[in-house]
N, C-alpha and C. Protein backbone atom coordinates (compact mmCIF):
# COMPACT_ATOMS: atom_id res chain seq x y z
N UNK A 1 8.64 8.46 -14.52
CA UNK A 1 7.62 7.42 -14.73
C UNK A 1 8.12 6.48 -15.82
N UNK A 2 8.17 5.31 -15.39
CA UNK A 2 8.62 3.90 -16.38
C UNK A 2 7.85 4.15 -17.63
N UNK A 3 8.43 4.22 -19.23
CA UNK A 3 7.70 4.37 -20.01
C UNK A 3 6.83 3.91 -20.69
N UNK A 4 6.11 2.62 -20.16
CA UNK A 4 5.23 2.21 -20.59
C UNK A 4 4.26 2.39 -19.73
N UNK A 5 3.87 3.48 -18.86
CA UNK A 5 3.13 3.81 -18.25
C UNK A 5 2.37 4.77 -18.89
N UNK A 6 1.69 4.89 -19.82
CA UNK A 6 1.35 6.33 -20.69
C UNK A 6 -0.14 6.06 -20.60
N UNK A 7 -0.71 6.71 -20.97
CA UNK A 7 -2.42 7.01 -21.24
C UNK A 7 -2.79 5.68 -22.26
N UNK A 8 -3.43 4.88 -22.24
CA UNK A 8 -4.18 4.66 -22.58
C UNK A 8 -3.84 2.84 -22.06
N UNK A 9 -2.63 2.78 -21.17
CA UNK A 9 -2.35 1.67 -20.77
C UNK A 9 -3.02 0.93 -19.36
N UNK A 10 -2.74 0.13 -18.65
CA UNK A 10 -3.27 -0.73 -17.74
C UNK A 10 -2.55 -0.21 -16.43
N UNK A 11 -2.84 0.36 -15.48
CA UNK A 11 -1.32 0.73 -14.45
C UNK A 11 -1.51 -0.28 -13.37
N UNK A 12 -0.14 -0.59 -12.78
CA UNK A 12 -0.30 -1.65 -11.75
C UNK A 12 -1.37 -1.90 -11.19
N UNK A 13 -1.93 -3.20 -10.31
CA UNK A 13 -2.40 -3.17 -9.38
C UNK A 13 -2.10 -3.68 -8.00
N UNK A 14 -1.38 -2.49 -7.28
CA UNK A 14 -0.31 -3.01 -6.63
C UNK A 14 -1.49 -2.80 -4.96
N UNK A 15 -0.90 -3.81 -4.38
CA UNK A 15 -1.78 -4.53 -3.40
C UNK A 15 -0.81 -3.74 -1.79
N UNK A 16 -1.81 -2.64 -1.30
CA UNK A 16 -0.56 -2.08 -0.04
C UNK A 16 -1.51 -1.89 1.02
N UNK A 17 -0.98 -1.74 2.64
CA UNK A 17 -1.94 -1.43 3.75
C UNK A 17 -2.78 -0.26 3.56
N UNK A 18 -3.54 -0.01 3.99
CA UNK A 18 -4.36 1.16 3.90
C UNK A 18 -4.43 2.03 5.29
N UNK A 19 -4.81 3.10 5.49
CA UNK A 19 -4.89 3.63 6.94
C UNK A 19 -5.22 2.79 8.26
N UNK A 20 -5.78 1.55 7.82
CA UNK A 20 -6.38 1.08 9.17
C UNK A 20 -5.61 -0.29 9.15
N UNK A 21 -4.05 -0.38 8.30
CA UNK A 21 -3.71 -1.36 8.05
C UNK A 21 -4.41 -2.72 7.40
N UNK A 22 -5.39 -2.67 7.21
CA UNK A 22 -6.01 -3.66 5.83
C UNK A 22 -5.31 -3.48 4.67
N UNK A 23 -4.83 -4.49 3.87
CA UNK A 23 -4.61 -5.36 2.60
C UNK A 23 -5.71 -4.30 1.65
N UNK A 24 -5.08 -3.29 0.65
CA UNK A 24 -6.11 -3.51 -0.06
C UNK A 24 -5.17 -3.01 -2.04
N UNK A 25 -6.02 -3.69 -2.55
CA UNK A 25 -5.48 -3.53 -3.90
C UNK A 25 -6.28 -2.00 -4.87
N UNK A 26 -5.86 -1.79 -5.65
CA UNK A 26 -6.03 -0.77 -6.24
C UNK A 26 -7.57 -0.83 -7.43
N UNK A 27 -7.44 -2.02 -7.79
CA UNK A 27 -8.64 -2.73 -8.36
C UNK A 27 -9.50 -2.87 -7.42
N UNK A 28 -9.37 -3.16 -6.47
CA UNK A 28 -10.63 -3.44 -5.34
C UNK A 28 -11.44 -2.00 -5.18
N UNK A 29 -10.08 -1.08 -5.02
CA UNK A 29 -10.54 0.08 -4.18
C UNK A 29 -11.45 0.91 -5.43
N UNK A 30 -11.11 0.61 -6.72
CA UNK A 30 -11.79 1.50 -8.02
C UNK A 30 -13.00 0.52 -7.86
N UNK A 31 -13.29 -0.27 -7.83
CA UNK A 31 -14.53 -0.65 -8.40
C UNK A 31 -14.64 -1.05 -9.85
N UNK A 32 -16.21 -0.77 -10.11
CA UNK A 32 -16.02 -0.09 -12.01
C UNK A 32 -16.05 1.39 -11.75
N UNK A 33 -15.64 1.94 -11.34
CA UNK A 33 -15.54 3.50 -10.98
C UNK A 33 -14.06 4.11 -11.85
N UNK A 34 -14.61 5.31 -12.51
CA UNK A 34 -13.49 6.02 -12.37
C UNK A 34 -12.53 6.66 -11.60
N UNK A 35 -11.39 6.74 -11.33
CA UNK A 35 -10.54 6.65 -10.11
C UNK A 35 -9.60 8.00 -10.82
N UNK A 36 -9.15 8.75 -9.21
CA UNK A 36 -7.86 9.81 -9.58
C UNK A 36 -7.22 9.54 -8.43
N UNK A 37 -5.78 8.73 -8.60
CA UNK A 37 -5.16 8.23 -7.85
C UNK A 37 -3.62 9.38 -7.81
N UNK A 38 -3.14 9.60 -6.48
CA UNK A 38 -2.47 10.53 -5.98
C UNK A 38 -1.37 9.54 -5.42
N UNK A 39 -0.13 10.13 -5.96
CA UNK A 39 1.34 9.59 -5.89
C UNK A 39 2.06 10.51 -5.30
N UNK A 40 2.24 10.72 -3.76
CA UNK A 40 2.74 11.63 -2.80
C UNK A 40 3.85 11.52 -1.62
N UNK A 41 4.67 12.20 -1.73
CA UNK A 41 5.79 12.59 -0.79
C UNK A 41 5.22 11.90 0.39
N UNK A 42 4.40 12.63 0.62
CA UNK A 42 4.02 12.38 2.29
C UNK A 42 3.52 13.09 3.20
N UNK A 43 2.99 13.13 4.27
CA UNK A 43 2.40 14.22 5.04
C UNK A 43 3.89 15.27 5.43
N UNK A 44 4.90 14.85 5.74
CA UNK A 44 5.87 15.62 5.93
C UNK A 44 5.75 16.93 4.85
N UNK A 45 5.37 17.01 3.63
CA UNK A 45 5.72 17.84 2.25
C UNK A 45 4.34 18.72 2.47
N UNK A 46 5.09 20.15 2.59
CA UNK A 46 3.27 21.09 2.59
C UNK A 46 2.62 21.03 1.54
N UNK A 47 3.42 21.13 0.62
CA UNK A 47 2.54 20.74 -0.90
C UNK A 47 1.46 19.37 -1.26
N UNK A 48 1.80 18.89 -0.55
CA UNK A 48 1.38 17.41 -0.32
C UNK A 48 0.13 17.78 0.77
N UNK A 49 0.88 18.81 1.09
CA UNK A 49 -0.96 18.84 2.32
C UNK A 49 -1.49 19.69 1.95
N UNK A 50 -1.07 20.37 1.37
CA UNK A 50 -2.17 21.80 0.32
C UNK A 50 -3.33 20.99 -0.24
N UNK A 51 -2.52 20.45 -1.20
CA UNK A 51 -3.16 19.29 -2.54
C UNK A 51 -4.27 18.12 -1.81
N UNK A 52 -3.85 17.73 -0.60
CA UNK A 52 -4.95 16.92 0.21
C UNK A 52 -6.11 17.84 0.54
N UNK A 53 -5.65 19.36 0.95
CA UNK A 53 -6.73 19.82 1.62
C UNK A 53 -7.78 20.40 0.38
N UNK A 54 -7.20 20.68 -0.82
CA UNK A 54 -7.61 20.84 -1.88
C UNK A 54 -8.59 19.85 -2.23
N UNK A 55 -8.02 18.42 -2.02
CA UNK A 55 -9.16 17.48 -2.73
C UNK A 55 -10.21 16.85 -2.00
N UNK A 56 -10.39 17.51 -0.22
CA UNK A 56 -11.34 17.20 0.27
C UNK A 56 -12.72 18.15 -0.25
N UNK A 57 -13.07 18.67 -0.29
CA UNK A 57 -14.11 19.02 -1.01
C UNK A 57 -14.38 18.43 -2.51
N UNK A 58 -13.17 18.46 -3.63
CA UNK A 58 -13.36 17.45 -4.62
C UNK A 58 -13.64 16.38 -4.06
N UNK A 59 -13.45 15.41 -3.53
CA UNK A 59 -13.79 14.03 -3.22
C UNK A 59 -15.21 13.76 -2.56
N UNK A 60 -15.62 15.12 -2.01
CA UNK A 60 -17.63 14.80 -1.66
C UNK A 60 -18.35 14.85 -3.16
N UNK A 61 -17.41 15.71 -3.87
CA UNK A 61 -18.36 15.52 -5.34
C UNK A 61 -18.06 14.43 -6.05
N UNK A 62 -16.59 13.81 -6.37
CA UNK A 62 -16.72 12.93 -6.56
C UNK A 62 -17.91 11.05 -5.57
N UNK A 63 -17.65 11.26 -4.71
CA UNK A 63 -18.73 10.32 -3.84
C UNK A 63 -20.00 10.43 -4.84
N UNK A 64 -20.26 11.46 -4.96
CA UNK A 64 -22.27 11.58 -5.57
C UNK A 64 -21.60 11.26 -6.99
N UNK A 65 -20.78 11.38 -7.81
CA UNK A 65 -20.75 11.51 -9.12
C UNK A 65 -19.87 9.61 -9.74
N UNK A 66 -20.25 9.27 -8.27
CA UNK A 66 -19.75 7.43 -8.59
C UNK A 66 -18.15 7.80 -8.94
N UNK A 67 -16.89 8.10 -8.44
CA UNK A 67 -15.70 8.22 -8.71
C UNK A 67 -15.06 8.10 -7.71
N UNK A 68 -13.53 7.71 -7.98
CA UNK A 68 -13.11 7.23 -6.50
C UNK A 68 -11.69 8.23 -6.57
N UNK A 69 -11.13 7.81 -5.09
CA UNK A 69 -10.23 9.01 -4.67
C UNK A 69 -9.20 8.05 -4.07
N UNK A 70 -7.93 7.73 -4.15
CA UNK A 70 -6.98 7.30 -3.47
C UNK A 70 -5.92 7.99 -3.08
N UNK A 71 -4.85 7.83 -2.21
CA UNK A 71 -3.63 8.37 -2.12
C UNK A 71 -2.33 7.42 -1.36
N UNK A 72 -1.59 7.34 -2.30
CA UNK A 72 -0.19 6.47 -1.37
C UNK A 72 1.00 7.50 -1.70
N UNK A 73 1.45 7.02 -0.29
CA UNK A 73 2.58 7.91 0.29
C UNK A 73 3.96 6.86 0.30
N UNK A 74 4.97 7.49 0.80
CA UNK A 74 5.76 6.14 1.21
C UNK A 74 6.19 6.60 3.04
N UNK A 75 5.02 7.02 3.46
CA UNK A 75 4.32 7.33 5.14
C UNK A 75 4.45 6.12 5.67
N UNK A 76 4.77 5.85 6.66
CA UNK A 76 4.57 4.39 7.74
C UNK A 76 3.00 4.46 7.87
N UNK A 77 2.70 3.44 8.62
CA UNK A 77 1.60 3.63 8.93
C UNK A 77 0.70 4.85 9.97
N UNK A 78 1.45 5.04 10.87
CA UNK A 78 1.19 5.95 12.04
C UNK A 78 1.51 7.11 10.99
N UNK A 79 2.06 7.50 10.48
CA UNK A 79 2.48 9.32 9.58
C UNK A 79 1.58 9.09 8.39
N UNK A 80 1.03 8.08 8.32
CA UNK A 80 -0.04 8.11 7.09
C UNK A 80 -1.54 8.65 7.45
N UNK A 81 -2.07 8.11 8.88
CA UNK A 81 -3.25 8.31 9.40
C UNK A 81 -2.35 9.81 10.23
N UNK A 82 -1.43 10.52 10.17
CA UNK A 82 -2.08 11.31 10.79
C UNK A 82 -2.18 12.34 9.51
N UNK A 83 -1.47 12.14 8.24
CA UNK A 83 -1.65 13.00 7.13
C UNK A 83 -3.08 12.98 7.02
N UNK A 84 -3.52 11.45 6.77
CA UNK A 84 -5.00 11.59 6.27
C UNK A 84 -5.72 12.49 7.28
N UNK A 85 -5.81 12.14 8.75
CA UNK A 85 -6.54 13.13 9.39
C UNK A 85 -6.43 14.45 9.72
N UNK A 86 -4.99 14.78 9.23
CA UNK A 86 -4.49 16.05 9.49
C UNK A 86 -5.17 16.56 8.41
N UNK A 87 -5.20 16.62 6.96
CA UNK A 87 -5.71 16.97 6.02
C UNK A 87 -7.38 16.83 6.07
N UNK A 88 -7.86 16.15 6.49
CA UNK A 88 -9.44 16.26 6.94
C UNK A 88 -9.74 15.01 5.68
N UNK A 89 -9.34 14.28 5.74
CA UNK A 89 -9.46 13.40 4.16
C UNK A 89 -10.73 12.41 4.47
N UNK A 90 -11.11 11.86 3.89
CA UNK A 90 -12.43 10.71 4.29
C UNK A 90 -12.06 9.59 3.13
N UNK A 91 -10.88 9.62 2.07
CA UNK A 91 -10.92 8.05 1.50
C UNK A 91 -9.55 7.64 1.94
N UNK A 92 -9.50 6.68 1.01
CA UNK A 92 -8.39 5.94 1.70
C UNK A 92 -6.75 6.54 0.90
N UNK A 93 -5.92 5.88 2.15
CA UNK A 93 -4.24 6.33 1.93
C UNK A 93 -4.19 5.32 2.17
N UNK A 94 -3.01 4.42 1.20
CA UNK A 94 -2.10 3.32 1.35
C UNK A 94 -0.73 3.65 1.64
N UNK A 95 -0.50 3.48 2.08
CA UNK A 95 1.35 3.21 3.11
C UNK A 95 2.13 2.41 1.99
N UNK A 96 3.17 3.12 1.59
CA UNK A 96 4.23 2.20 1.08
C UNK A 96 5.52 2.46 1.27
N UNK A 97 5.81 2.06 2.83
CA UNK A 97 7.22 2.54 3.52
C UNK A 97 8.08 2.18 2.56
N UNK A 98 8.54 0.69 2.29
CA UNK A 98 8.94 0.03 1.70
C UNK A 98 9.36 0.61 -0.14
N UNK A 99 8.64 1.56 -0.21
CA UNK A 99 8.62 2.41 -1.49
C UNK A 99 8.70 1.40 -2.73
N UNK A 100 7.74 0.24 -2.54
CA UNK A 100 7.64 -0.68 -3.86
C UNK A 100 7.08 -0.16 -5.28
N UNK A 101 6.44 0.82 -5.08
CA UNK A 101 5.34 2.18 -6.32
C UNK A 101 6.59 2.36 -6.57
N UNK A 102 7.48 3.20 -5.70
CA UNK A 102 8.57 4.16 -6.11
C UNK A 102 9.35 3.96 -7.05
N UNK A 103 9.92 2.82 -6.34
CA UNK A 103 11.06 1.94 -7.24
C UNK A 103 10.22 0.97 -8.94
N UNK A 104 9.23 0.59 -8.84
CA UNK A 104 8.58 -0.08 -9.61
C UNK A 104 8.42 0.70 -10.75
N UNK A 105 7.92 2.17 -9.86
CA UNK A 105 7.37 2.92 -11.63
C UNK A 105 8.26 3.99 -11.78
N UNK A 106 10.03 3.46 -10.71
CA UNK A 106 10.99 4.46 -11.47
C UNK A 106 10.82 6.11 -11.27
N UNK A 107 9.98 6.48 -9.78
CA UNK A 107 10.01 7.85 -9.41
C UNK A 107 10.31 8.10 -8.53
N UNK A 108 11.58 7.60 -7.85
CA UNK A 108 12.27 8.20 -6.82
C UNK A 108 12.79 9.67 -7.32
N UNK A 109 12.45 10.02 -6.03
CA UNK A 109 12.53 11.99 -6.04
C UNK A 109 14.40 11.97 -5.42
N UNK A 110 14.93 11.79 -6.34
CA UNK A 110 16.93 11.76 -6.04
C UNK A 110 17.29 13.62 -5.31
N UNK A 111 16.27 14.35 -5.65
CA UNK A 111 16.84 15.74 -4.96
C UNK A 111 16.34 15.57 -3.43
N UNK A 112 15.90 14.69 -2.96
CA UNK A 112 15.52 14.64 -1.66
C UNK A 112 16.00 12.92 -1.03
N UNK A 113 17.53 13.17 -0.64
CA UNK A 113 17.77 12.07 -0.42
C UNK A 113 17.55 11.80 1.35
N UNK A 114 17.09 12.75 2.25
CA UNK A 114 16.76 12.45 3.08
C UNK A 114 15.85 11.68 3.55
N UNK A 115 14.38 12.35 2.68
CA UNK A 115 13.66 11.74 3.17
C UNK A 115 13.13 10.29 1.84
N UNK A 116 13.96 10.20 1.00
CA UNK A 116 13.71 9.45 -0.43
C UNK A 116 11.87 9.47 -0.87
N UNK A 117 11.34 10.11 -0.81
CA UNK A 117 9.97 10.23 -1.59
C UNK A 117 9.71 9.41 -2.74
N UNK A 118 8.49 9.71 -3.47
CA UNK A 118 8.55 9.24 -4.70
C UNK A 118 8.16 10.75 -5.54
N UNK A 119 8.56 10.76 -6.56
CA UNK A 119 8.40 12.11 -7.68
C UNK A 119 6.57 12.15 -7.62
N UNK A 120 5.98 13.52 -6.78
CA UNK A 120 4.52 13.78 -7.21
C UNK A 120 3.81 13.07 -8.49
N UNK A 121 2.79 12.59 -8.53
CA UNK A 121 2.43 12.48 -9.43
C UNK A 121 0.66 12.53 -9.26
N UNK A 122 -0.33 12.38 -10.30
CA UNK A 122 -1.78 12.19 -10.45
C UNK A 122 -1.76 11.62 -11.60
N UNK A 123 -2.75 10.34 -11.41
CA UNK A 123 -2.64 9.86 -11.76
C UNK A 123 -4.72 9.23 -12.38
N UNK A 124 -5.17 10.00 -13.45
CA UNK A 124 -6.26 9.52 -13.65
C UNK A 124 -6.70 8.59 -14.18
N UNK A 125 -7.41 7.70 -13.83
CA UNK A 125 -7.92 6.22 -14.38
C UNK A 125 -9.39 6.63 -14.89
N UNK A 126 -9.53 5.46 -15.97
CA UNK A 126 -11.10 5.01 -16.38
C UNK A 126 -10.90 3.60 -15.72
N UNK A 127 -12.20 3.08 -15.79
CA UNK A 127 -12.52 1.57 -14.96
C UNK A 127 -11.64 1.12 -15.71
N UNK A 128 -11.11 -0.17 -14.90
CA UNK A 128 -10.23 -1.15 -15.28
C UNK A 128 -8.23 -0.68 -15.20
N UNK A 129 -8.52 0.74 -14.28
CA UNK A 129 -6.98 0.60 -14.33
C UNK A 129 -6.23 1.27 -15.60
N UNK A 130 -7.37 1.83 -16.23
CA UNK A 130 -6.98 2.27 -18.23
C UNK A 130 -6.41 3.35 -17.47
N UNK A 131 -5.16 3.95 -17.66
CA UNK A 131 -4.61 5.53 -17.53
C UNK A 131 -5.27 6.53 -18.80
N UNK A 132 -5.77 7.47 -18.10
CA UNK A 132 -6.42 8.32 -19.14
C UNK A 132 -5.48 9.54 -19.11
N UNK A 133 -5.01 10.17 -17.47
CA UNK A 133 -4.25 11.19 -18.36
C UNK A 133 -2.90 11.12 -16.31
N UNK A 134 -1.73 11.21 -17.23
CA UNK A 134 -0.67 11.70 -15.78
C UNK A 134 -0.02 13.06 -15.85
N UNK A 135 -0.07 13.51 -14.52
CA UNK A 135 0.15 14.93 -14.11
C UNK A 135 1.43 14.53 -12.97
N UNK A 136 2.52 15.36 -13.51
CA UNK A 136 3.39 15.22 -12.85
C UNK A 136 3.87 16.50 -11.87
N UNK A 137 3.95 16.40 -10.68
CA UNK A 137 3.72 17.16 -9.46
C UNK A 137 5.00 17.62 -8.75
N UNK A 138 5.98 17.40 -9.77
CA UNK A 138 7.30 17.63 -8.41
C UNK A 138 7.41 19.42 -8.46
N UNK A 139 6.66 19.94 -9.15
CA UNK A 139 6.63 21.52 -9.15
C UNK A 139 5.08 21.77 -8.65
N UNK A 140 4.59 22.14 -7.63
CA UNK A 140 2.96 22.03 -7.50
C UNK A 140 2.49 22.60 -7.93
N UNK A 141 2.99 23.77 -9.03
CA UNK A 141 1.72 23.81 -9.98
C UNK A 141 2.16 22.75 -11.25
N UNK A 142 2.44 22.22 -11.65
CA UNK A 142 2.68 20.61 -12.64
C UNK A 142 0.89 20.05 -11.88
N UNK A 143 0.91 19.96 -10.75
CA UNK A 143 -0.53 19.19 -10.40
C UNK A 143 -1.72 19.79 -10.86
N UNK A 144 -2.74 18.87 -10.61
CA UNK A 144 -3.86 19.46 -11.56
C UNK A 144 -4.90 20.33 -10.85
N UNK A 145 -5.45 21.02 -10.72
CA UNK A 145 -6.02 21.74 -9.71
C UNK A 145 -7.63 21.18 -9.70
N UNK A 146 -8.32 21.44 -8.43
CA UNK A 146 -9.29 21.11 -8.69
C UNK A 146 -10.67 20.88 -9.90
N UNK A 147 -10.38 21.86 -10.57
CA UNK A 147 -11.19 22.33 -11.83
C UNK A 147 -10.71 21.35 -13.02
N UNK A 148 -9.51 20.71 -13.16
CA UNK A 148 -9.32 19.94 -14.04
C UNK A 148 -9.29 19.10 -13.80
N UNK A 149 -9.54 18.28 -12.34
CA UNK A 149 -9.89 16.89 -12.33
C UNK A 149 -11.65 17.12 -12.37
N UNK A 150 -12.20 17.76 -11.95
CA UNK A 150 -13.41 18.01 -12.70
C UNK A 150 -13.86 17.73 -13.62
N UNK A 151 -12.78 18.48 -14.62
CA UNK A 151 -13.22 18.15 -16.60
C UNK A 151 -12.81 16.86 -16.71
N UNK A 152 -11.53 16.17 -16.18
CA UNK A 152 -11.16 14.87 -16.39
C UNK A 152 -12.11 14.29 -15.87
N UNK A 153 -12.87 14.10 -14.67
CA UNK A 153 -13.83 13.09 -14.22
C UNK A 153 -14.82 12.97 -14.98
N UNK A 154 -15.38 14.45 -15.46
CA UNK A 154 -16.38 14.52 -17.00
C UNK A 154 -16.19 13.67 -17.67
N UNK A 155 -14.92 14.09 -18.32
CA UNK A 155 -14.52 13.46 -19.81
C UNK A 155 -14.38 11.40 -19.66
N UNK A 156 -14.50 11.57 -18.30
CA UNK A 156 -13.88 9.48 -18.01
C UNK A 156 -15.33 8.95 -18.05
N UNK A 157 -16.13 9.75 -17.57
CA UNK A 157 -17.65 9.62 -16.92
C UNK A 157 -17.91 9.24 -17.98
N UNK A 158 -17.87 10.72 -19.02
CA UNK A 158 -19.11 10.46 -20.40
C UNK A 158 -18.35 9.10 -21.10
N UNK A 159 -17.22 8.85 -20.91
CA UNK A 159 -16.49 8.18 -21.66
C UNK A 159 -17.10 6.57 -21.73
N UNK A 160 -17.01 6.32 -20.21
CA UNK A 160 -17.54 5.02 -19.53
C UNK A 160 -18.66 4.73 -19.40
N UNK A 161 -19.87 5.64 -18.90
CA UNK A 161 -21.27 5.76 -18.80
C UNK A 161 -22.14 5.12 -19.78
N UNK A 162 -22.81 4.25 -20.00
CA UNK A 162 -23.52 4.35 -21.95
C UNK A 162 -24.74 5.36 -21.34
N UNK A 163 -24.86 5.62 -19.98
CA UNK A 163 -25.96 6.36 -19.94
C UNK A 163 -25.85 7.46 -19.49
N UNK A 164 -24.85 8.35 -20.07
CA UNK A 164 -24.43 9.45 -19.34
C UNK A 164 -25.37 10.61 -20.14
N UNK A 165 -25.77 10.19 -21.11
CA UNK A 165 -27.22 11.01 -21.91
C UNK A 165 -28.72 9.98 -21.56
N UNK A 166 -29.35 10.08 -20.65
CA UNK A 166 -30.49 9.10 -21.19
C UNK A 166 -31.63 9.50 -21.94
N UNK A 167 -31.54 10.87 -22.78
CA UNK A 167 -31.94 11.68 -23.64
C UNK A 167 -32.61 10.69 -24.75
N UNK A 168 -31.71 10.15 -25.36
CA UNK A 168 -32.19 9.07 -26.61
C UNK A 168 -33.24 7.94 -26.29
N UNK A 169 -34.20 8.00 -27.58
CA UNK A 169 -35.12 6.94 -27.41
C UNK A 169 -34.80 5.41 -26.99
N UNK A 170 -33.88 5.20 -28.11
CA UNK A 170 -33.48 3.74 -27.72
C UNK A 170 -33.03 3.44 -26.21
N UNK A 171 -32.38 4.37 -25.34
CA UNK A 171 -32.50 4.00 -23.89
C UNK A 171 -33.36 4.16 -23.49
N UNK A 172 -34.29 5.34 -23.32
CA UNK A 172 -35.78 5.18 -22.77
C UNK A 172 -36.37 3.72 -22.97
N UNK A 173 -36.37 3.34 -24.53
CA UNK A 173 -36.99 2.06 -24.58
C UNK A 173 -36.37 0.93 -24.08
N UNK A 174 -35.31 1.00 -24.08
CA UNK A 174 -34.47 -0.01 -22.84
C UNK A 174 -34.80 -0.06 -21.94
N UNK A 175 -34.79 1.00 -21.20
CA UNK A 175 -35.10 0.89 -19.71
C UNK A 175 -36.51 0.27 -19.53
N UNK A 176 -37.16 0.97 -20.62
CA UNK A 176 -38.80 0.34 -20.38
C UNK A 176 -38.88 -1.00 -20.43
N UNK A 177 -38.43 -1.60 -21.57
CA UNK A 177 -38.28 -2.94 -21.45
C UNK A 177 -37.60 -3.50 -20.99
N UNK A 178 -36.76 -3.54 -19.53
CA UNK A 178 -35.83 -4.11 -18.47
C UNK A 178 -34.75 -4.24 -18.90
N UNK A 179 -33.92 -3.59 -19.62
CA UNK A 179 -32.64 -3.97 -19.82
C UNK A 179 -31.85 -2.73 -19.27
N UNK A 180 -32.10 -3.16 -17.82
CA UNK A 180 -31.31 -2.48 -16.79
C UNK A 180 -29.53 -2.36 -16.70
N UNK A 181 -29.14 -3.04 -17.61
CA UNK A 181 -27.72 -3.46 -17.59
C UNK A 181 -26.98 -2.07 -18.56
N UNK A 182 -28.12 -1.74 -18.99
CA UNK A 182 -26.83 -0.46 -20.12
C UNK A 182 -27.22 0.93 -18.66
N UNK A 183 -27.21 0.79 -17.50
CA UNK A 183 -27.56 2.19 -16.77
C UNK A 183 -27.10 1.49 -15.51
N UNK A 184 -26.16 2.81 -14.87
CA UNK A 184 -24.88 2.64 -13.67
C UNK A 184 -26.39 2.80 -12.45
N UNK A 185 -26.35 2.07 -11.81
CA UNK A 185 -25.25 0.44 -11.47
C UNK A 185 -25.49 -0.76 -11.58
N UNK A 186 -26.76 -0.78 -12.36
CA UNK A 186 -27.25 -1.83 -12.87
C UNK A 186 -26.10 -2.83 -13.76
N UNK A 187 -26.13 -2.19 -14.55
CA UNK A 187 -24.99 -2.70 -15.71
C UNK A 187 -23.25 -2.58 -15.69
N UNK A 188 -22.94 -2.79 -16.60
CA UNK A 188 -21.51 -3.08 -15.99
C UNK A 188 -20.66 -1.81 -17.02
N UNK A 189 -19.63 -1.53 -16.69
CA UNK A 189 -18.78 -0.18 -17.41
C UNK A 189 -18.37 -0.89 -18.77
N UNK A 190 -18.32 -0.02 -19.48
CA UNK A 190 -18.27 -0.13 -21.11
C UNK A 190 -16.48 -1.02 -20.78
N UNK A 191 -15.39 -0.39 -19.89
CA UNK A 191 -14.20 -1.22 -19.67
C UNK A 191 -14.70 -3.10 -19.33
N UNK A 192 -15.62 -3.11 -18.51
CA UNK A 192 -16.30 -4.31 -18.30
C UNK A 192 -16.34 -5.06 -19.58
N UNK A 193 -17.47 -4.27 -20.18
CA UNK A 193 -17.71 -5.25 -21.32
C UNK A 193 -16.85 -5.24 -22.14
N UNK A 194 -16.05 -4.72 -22.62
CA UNK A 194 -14.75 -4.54 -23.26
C UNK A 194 -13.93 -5.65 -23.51
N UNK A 195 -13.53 -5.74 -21.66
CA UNK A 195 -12.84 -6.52 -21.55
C UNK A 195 -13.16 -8.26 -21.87
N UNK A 196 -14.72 -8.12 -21.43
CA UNK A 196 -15.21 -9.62 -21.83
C UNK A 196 -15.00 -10.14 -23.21
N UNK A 197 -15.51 -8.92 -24.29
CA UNK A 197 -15.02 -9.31 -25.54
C UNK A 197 -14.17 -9.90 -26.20
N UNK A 198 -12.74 -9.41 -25.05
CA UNK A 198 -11.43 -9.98 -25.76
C UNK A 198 -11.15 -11.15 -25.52
């Protein structure tokens, strides 16, 4: 991983087909949502389909808990939809034959010159693309198992949320008096306003 890729930085927003061949960017696909974005071999790699079949059940909890789920491969299009459906997946996979991720963020997998991959990776975001924490996967246990993208989705949630307690008076009295904007999805992610500041 290129070294200015570390926690607490901005990670690309690199713009690739998606399963149904639509254009879609990485910012689009997060939202203001917290995002755990998956950097994978390919459906060819069992580990790669363990780890998918692993995160279909994570990814219905993420849905209710407002968090998003991606995965790019460097799969054509046709070996991408059948990973996703082979794995039982329901969000989206971006295709990057072309291996522009690979080469960009410097993780070509060199022990596999057949099929040239990119080096496993996970990759957790807070809104806006902020890297909060990377898990590097070319050994599958290096990846994070279900239970710790769990605590990570916690820890991004409470992080981003202002209303992830609505316990305190002063939000009660907010809400009472319409200031719908500090409570998801009314209002906008603390990265939002953040960013307006600067």
């Amino acid at each position: 991983m290129r070294s200015n890729v570390v926690p607490g930085s901005i990670f690309p927003d690199y713009e690739l087909s998606d399963h149904t061949a639509a254009r879609r960017k990485l910012s689009e696909l997060q939202g203001g949502d917290p995002m755990v974005l998956i950097l994978g071999r390919g459906g060819y790699c069992p580990r790669d389909r363990r780890q998918a079949e692993g995160l279909v059940q994570l990814h219905r909890e993420m849905e209710v808990g407002y968090c998003r789920l991606v995965t790019i491969t460097t799969d054509n299009l046709l070996e991408t939809n059948e990973y996703r459906s082979g794995a039982g997946a329901h969000w989206p996979f971006l295709s990057d034959p072309r291996r522009l991720v690979q080469q960009d963020l410097d993780i070509a997998e060199y022990t596999d010159p057949a099929h040239n991959p990119m080096i496993p990776h996970v990759i957790v975001m807070e809104p806006g693309l902020v890297v909060y924490k990377i898990y590097n996967g070319y050994w599958f246990f290096g990846r994070p198992t279900v239970e710790e993208l769990r605590q990570d989705m916690r820890a991004v949630t409470m992080k981003c949320r202002p209303d992830w307690d609505i316990t305190p008076p002063d939000l009660r009295n907010a809400w009472q008096a319409g200031r719908k904007e500090l409570f998801y999805p009314y209002g906008k992610t603390r990265a939002q306003t953040l960013r307006e500041q600067e």
